[in-house]
Protein backbone atom coordinates (compact mmCIF):
# COMPACT_ATOMS: atom_id res chain seq x y z
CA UNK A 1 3.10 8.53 -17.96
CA UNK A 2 1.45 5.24 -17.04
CA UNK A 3 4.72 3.64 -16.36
CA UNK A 4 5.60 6.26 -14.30
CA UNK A 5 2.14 5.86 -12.21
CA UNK A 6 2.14 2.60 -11.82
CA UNK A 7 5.47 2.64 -10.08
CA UNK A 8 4.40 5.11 -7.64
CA UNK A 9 1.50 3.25 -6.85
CA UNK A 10 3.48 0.07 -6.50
CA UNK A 11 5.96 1.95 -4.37
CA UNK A 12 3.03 3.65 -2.25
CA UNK A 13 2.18 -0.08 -1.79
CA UNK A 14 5.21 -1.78 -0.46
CA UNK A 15 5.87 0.84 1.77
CA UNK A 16 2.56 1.42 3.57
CA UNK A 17 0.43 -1.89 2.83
CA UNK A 18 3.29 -4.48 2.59
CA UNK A 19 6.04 -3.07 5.35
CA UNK A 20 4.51 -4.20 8.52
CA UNK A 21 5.35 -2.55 11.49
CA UNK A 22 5.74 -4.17 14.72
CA UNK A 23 3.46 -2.92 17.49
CA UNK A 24 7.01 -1.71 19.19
CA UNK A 25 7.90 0.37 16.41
CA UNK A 26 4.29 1.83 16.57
CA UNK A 27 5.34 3.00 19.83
CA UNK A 28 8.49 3.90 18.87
CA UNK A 29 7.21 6.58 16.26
CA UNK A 30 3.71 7.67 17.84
CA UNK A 31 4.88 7.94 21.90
CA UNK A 32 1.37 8.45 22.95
CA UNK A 33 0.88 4.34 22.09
CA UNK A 34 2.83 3.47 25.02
CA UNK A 35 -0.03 4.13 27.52
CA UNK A 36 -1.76 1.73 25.17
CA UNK A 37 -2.12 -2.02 25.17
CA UNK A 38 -0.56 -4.57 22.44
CA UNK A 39 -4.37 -4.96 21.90
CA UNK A 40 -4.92 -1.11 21.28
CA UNK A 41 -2.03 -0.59 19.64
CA UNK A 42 -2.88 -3.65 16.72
CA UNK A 43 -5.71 -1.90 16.11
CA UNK A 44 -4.35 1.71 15.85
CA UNK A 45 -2.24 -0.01 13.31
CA UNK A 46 -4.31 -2.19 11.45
CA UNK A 47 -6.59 0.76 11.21
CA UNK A 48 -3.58 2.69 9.59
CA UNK A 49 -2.93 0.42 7.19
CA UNK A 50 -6.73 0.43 6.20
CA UNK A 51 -6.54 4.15 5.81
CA UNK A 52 -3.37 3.68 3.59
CA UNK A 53 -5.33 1.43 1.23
CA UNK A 54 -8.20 3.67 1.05
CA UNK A 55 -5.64 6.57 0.06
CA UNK A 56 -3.46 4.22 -2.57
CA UNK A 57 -7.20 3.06 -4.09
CA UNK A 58 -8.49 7.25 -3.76
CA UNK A 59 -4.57 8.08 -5.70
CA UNK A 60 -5.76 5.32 -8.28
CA UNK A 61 -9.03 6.52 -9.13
CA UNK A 62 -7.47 10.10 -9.20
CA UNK A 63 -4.52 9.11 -11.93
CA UNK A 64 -6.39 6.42 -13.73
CA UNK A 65 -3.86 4.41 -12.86
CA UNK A 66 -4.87 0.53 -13.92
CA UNK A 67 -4.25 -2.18 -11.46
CA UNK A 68 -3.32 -4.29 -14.47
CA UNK A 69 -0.99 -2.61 -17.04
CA UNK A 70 -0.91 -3.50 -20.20
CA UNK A 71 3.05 -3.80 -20.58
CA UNK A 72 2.08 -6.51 -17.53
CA UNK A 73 -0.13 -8.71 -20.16
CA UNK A 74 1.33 -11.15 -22.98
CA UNK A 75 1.83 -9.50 -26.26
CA UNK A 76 -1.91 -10.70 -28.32
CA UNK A 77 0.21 -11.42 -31.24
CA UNK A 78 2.77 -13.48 -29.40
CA UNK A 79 2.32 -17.00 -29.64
CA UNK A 80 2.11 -19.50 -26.60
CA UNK A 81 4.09 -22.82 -27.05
């Protein structure tokens, strides 16, 4: 179940926090930003991708999901050469 978790939250991640839209594409989805300067428009989006953090962090706090896995870590028993 955690395995499953934490690849949802990693995909949640690269595809709102990681994919970075260019302010043309902004405009290209949302037509009302083309009234809007490049100026306006960064901020619209940078704003976004705030809001998407906020939700992944809300989504982790709602699944217990850990930001560090254990199947991430070394094995305690293995030993380091």
């Amino acid at each position: 179940k955690s395995l499953d978790a934490f690849f949802k939250r990693s995909l949640f991640y690269f595809i709102f926090i990681r994919v970075m839209l260019s302010i043309e594409k902004c405009r290209q989805i949302d037509p009302n930003l083309k009234n809007l300067s490049d100026k306006e428009v960064f901020e619209v989006r940078k704003n976004l991708y705030g809001m998407a953090q906020l939700a992944l962090e809300d989504w982790d706090n709602k699944n217990n999901v850990s930001k560090n896995p254990e199947w991430l870590l070394p094995n305690k028993n293995e030993r380091v050469k």
